[in-house]
PDB file of N, CA and C in Angstrom:
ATOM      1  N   UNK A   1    -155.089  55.974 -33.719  1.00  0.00           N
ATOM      2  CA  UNK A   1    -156.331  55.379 -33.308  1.00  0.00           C
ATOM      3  C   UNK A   1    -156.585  55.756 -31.852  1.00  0.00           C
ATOM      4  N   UNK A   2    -157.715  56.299 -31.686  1.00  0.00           N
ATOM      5  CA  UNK A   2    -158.555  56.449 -30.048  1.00  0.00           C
ATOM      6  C   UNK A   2    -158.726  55.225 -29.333  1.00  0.00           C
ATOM      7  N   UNK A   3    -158.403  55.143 -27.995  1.00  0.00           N
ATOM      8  CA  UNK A   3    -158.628  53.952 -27.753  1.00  0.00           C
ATOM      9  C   UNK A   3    -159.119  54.482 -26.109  1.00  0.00           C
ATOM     10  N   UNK A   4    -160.273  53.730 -25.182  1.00  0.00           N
ATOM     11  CA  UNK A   4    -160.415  54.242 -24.245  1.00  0.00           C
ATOM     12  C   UNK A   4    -161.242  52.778 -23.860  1.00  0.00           C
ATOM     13  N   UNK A   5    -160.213  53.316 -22.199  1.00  0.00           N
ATOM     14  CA  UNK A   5    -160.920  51.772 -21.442  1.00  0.00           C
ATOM     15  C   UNK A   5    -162.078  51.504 -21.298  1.00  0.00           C
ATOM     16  N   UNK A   6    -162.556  49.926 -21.390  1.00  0.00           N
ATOM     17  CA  UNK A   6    -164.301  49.524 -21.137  1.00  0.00           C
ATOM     18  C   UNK A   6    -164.227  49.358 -20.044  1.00  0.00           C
ATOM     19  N   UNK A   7    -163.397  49.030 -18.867  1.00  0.00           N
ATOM     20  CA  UNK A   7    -163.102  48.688 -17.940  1.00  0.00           C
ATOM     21  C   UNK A   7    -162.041  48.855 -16.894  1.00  0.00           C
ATOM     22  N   UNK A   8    -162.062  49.379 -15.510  1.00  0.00           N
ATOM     23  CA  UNK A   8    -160.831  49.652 -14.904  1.00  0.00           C
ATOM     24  C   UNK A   8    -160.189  48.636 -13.590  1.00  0.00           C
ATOM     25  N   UNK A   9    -159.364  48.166 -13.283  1.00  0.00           N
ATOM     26  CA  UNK A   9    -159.305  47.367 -12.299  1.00  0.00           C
ATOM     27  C   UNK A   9    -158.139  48.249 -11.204  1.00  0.00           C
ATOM     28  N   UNK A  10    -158.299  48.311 -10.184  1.00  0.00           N
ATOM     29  CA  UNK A  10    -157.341  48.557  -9.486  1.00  0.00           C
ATOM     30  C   UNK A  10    -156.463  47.491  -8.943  1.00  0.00           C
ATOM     31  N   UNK A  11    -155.183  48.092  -9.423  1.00  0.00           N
ATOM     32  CA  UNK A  11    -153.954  47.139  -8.445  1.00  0.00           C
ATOM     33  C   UNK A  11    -154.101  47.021  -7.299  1.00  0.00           C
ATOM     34  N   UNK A  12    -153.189  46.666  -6.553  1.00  0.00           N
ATOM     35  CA  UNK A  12    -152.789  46.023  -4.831  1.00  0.00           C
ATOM     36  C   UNK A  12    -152.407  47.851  -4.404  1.00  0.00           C
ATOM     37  N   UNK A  13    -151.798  48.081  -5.593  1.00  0.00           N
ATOM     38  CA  UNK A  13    -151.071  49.501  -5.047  1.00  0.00           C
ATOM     39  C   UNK A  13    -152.394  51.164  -5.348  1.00  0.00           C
ATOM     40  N   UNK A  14    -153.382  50.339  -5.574  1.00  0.00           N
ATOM     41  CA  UNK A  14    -154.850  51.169  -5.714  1.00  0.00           C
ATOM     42  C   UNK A  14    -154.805  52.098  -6.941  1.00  0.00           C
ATOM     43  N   UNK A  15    -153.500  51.654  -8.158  1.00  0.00           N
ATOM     44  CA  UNK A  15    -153.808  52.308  -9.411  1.00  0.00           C
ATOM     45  C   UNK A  15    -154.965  51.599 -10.148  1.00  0.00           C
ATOM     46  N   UNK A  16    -155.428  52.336 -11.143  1.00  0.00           N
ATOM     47  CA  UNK A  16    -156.417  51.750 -12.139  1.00  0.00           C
ATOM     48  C   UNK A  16    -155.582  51.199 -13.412  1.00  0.00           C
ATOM     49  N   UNK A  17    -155.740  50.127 -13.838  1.00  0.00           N
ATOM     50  CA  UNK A  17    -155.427  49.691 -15.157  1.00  0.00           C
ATOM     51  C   UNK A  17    -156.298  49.558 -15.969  1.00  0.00           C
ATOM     52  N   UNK A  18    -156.029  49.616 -16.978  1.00  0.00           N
ATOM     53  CA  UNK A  18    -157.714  49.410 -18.270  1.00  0.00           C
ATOM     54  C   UNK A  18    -157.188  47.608 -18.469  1.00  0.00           C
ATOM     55  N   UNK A  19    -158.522  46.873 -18.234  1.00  0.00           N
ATOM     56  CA  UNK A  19    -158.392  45.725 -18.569  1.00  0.00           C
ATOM     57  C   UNK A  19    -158.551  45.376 -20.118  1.00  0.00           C
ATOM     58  N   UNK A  20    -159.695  46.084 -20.639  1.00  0.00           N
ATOM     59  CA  UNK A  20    -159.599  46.256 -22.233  1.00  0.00           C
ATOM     60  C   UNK A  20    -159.544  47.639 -22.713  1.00  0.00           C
ATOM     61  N   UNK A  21    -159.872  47.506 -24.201  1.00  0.00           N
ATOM     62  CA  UNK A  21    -159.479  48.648 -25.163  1.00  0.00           C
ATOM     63  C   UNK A  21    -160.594  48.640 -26.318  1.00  0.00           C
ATOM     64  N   UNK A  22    -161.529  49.624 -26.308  1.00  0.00           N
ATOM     65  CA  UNK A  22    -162.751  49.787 -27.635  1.00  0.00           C
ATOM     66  C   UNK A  22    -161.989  50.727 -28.160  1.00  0.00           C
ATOM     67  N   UNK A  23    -161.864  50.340 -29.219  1.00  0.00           N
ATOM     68  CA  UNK A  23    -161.846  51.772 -30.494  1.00  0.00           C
ATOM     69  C   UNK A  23    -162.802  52.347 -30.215  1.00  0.00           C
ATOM     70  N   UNK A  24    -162.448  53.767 -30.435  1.00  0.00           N
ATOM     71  CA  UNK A  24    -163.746  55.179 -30.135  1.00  0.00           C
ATOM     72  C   UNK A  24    -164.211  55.402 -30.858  1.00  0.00           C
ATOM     73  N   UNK A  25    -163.660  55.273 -32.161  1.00  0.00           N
ATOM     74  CA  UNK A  25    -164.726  55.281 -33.641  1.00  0.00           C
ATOM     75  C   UNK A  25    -165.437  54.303 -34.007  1.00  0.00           C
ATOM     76  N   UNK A  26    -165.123  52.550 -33.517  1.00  0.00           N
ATOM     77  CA  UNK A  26    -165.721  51.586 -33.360  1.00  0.00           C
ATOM     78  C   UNK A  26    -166.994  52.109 -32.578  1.00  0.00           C
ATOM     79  N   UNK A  27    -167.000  52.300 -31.271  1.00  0.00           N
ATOM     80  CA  UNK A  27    -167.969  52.367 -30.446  1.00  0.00           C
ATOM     81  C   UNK A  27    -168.874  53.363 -30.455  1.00  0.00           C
ATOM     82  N   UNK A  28    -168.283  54.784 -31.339  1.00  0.00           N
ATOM     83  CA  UNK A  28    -169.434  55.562 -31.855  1.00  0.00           C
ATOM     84  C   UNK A  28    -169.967  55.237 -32.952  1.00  0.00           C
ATOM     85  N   UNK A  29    -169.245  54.187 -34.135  1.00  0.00           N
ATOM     86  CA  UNK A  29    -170.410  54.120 -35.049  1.00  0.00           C
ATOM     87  C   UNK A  29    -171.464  52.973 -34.414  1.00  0.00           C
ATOM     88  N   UNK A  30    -171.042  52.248 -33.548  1.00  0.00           N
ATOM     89  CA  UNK A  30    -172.364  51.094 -33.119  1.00  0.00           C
ATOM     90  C   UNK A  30    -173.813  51.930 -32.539  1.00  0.00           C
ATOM     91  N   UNK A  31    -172.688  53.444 -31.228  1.00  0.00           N
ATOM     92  CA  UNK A  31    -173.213  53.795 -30.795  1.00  0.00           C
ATOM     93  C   UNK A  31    -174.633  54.376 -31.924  1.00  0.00           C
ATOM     94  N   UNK A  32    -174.392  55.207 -33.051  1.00  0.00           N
ATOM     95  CA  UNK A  32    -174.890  55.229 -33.684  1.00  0.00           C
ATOM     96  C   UNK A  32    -176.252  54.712 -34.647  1.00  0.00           C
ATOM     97  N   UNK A  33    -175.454  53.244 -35.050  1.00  0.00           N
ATOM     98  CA  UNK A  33    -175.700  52.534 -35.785  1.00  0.00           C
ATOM     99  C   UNK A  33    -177.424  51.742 -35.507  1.00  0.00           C
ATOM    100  N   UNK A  34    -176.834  51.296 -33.836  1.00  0.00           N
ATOM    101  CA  UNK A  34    -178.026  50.410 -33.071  1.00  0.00           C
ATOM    102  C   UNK A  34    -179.413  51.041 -33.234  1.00  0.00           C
ATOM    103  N   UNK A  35    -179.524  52.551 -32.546  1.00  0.00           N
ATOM    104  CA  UNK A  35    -180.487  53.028 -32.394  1.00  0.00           C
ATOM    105  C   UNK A  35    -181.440  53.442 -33.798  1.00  0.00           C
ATOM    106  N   UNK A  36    -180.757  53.234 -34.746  1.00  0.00           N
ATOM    107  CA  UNK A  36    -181.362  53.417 -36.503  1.00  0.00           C
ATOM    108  C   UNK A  36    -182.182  52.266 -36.580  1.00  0.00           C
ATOM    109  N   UNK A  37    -181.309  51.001 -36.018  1.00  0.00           N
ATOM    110  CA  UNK A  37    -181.738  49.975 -36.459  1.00  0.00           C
ATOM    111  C   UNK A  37    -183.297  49.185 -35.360  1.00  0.00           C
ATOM    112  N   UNK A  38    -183.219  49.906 -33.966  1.00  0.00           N
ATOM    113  CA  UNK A  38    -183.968  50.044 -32.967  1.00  0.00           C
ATOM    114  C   UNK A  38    -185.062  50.919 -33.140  1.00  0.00           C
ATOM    115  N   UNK A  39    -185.594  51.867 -33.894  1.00  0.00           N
ATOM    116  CA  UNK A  39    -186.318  52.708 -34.557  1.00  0.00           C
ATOM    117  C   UNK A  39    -187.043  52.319 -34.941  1.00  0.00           C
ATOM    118  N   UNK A  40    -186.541  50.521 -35.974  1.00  0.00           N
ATOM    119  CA  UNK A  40    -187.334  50.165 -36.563  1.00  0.00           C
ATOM    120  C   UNK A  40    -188.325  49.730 -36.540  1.00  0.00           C
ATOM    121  N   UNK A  41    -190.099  49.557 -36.647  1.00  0.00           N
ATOM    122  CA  UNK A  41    -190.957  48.485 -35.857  1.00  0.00           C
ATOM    123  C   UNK A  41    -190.433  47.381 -35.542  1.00  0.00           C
ATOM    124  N   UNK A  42    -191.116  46.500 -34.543  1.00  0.00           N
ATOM    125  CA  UNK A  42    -190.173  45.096 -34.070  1.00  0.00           C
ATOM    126  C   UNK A  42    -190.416  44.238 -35.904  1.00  0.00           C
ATOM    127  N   UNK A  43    -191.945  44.318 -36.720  1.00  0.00           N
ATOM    128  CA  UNK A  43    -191.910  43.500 -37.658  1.00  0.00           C
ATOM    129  C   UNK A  43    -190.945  43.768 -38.818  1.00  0.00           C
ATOM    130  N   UNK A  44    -190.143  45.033 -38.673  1.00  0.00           N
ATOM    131  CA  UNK A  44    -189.532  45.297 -40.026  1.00  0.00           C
ATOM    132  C   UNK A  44    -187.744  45.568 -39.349  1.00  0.00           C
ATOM    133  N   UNK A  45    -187.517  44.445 -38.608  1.00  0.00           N
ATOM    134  CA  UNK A  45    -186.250  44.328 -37.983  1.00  0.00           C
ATOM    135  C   UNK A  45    -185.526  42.947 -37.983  1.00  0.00           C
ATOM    136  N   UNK A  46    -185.910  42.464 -39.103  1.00  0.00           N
ATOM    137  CA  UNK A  46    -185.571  40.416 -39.542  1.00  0.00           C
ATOM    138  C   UNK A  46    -184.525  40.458 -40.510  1.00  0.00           C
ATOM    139  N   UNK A  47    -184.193  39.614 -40.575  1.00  0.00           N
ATOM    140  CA  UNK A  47    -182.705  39.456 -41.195  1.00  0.00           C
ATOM    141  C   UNK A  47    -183.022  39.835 -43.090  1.00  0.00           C
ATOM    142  N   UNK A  48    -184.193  39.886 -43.392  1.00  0.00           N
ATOM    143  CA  UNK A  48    -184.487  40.342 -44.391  1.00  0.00           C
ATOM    144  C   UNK A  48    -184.027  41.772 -44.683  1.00  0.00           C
ATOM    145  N   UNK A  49    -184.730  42.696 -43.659  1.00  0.00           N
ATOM    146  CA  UNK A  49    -184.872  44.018 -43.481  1.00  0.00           C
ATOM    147  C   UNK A  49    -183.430  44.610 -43.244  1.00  0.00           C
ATOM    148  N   UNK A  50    -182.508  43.705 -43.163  1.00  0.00           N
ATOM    149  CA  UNK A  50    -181.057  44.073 -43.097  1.00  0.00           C
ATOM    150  C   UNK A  50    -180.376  44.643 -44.382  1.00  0.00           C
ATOM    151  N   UNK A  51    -180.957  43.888 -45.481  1.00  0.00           N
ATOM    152  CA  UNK A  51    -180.257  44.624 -46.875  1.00  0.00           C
ATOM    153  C   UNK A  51    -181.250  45.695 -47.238  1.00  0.00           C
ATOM    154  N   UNK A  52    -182.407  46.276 -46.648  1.00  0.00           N
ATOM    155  CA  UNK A  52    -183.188  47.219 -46.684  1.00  0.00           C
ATOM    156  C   UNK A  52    -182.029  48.514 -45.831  1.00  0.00           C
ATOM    157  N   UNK A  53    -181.818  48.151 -45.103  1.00  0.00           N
ATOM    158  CA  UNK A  53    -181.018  49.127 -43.899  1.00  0.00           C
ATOM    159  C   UNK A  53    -179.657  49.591 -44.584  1.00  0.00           C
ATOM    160  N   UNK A  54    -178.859  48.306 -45.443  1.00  0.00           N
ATOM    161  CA  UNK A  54    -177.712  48.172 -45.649  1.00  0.00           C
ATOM    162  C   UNK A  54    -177.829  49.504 -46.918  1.00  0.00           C
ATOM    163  N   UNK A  55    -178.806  49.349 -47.998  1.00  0.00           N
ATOM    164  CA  UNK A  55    -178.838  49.972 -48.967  1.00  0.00           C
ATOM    165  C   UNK A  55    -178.851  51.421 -48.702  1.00  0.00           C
ATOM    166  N   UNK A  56    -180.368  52.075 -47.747  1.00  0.00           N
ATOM    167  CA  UNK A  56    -180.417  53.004 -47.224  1.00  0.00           C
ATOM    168  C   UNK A  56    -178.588  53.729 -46.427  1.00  0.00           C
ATOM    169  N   UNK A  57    -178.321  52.482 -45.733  1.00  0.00           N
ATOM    170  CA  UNK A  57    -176.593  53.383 -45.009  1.00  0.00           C
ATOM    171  C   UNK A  57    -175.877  53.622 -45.984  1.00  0.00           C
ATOM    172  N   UNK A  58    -176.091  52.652 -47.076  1.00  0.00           N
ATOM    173  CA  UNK A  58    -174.728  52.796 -48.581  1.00  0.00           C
ATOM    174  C   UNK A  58    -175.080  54.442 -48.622  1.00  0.00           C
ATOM    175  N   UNK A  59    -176.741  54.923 -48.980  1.00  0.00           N
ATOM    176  CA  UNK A  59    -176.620  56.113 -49.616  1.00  0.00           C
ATOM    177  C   UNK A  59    -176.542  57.363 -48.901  1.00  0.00           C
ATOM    178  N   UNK A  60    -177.229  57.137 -47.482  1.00  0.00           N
ATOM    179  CA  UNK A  60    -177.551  58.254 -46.432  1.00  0.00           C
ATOM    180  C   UNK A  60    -176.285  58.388 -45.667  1.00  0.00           C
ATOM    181  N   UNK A  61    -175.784  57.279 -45.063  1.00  0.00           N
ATOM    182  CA  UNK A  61    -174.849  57.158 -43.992  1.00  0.00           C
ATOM    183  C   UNK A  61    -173.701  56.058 -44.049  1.00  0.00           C
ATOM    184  N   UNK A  62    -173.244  56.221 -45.120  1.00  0.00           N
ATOM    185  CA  UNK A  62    -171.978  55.010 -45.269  1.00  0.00           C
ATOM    186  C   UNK A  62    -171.014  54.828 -44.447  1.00  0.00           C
ATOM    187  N   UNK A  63    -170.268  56.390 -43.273  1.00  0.00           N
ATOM    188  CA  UNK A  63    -169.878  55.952 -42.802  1.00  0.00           C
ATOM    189  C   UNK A  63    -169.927  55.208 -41.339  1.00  0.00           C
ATOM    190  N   UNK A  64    -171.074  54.525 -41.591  1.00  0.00           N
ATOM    191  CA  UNK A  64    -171.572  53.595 -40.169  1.00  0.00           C
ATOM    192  C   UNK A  64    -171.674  52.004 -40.869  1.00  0.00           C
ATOM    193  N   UNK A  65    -171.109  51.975 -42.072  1.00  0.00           N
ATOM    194  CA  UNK A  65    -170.291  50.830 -42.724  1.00  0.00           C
ATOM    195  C   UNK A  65    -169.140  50.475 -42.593  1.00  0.00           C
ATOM    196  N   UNK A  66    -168.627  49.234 -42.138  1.00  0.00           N
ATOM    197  CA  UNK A  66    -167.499  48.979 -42.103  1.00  0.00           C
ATOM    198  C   UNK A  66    -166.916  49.071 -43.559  1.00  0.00           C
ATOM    199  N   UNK A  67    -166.277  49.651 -44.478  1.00  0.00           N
ATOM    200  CA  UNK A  67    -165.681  49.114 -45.786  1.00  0.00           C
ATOM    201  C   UNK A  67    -164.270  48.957 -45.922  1.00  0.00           C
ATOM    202  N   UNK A  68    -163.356  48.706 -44.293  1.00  0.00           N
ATOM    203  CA  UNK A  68    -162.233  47.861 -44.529  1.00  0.00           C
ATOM    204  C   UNK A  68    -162.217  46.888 -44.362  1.00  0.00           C
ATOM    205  N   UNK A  69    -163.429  45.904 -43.922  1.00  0.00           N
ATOM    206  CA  UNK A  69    -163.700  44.541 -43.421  1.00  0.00           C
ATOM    207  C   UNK A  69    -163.985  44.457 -45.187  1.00  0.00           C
ATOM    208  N   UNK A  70    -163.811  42.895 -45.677  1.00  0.00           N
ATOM    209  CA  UNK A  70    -164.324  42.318 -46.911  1.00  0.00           C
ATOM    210  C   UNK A  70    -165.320  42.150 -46.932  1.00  0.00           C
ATOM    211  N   UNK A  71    -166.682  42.381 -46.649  1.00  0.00           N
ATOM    212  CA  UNK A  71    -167.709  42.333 -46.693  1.00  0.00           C
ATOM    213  C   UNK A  71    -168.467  43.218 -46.147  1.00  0.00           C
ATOM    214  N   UNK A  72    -168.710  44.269 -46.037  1.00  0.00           N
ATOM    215  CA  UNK A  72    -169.606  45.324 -44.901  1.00  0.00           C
ATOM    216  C   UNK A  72    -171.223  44.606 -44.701  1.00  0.00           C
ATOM    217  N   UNK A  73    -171.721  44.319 -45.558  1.00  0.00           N
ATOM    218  CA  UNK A  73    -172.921  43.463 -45.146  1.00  0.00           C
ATOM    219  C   UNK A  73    -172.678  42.375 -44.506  1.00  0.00           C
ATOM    220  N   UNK A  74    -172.011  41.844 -44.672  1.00  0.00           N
ATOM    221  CA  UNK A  74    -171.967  40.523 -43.488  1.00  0.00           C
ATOM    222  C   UNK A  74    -171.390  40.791 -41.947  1.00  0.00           C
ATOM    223  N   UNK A  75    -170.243  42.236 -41.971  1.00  0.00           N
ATOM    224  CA  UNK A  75    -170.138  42.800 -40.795  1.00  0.00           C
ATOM    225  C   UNK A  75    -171.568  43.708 -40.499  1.00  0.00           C
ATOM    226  N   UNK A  76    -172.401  44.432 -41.107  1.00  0.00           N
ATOM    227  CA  UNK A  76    -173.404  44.988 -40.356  1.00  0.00           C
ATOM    228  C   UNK A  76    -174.674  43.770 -39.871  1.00  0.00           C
ATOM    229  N   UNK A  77    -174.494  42.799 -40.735  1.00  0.00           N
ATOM    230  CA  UNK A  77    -175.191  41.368 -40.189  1.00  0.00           C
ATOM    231  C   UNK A  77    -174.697  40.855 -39.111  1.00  0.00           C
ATOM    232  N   UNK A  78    -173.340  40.940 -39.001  1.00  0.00           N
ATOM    233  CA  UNK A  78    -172.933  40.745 -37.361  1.00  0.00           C
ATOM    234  C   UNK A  78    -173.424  41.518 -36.083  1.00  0.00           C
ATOM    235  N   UNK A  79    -173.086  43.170 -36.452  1.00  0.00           N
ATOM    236  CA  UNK A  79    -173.107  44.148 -35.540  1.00  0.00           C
ATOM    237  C   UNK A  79    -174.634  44.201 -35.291  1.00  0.00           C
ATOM    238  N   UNK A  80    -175.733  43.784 -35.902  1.00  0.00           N
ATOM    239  CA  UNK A  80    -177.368  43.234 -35.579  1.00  0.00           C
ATOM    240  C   UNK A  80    -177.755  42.437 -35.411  1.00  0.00           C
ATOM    241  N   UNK A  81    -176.795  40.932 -35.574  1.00  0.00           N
ATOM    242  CA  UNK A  81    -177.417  40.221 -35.039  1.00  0.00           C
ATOM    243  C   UNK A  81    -178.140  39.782 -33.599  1.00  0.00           C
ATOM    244  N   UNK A  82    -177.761  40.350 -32.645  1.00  0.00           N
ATOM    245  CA  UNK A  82    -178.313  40.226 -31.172  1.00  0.00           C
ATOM    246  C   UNK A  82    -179.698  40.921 -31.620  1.00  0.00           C
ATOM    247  N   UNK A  83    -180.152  42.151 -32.496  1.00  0.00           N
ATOM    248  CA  UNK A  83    -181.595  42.785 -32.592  1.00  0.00           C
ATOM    249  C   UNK A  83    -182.013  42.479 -33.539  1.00  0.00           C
ATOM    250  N   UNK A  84    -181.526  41.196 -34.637  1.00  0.00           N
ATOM    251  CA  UNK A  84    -182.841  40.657 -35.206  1.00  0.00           C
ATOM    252  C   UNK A  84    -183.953  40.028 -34.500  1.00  0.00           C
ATOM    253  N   UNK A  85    -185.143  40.203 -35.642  1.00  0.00           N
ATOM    254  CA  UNK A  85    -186.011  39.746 -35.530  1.00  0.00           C
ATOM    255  C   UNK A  85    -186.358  38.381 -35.908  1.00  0.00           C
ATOM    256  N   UNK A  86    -187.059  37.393 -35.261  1.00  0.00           N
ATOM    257  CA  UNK A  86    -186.812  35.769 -36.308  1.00  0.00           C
ATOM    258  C   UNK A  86    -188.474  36.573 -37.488  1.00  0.00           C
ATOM    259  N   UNK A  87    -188.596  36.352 -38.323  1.00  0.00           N
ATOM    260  CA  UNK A  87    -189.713  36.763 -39.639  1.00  0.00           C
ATOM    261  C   UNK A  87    -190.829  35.547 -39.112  1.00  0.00           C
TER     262      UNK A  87
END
């Protein structure tokens, strides 16, 4: 697994430490993922329009699906929830 710091802090002794750790394949499929879902008009971006999106990634782009999580729709309902829309 890729792993690369979100963040660097320097010690007393002026090294850098990584305070955290993103998966790189995590953070390129969001990287990905967001801007599909940002594309969308603001009216066709509601929690409805999510199993519209979900169906379309099953066939076009699955792998910007989680399918080791038990649910990939309820994880891509997570990974959008900050850019829903309320309907």
């Amino acid at each position: 697994m890729l792993l690369a710091a979100t963040q660097l802090e320097p010690t007393r002794e002026g090294h850098c430490l990584p305070v955290s750790f993103v998966d790189v394949k995590e953070a390129e499929r969001l990287r990905q993922l967001i801007p599909l879902w940002l594309d969308r008009p603001e009216r066709r971006r509601t929690e409805n329009d999510v199993v519209i999106v979900y169906r379309w990634l099953e066939e076009y782009h699955p792998e910007l699906l989680k399918r080791r999580e038990s649910d990939p729709y309820q994880q891509l309902m997570a990974d959008l929830r900050k850019y829903i829309q309320e309907s």
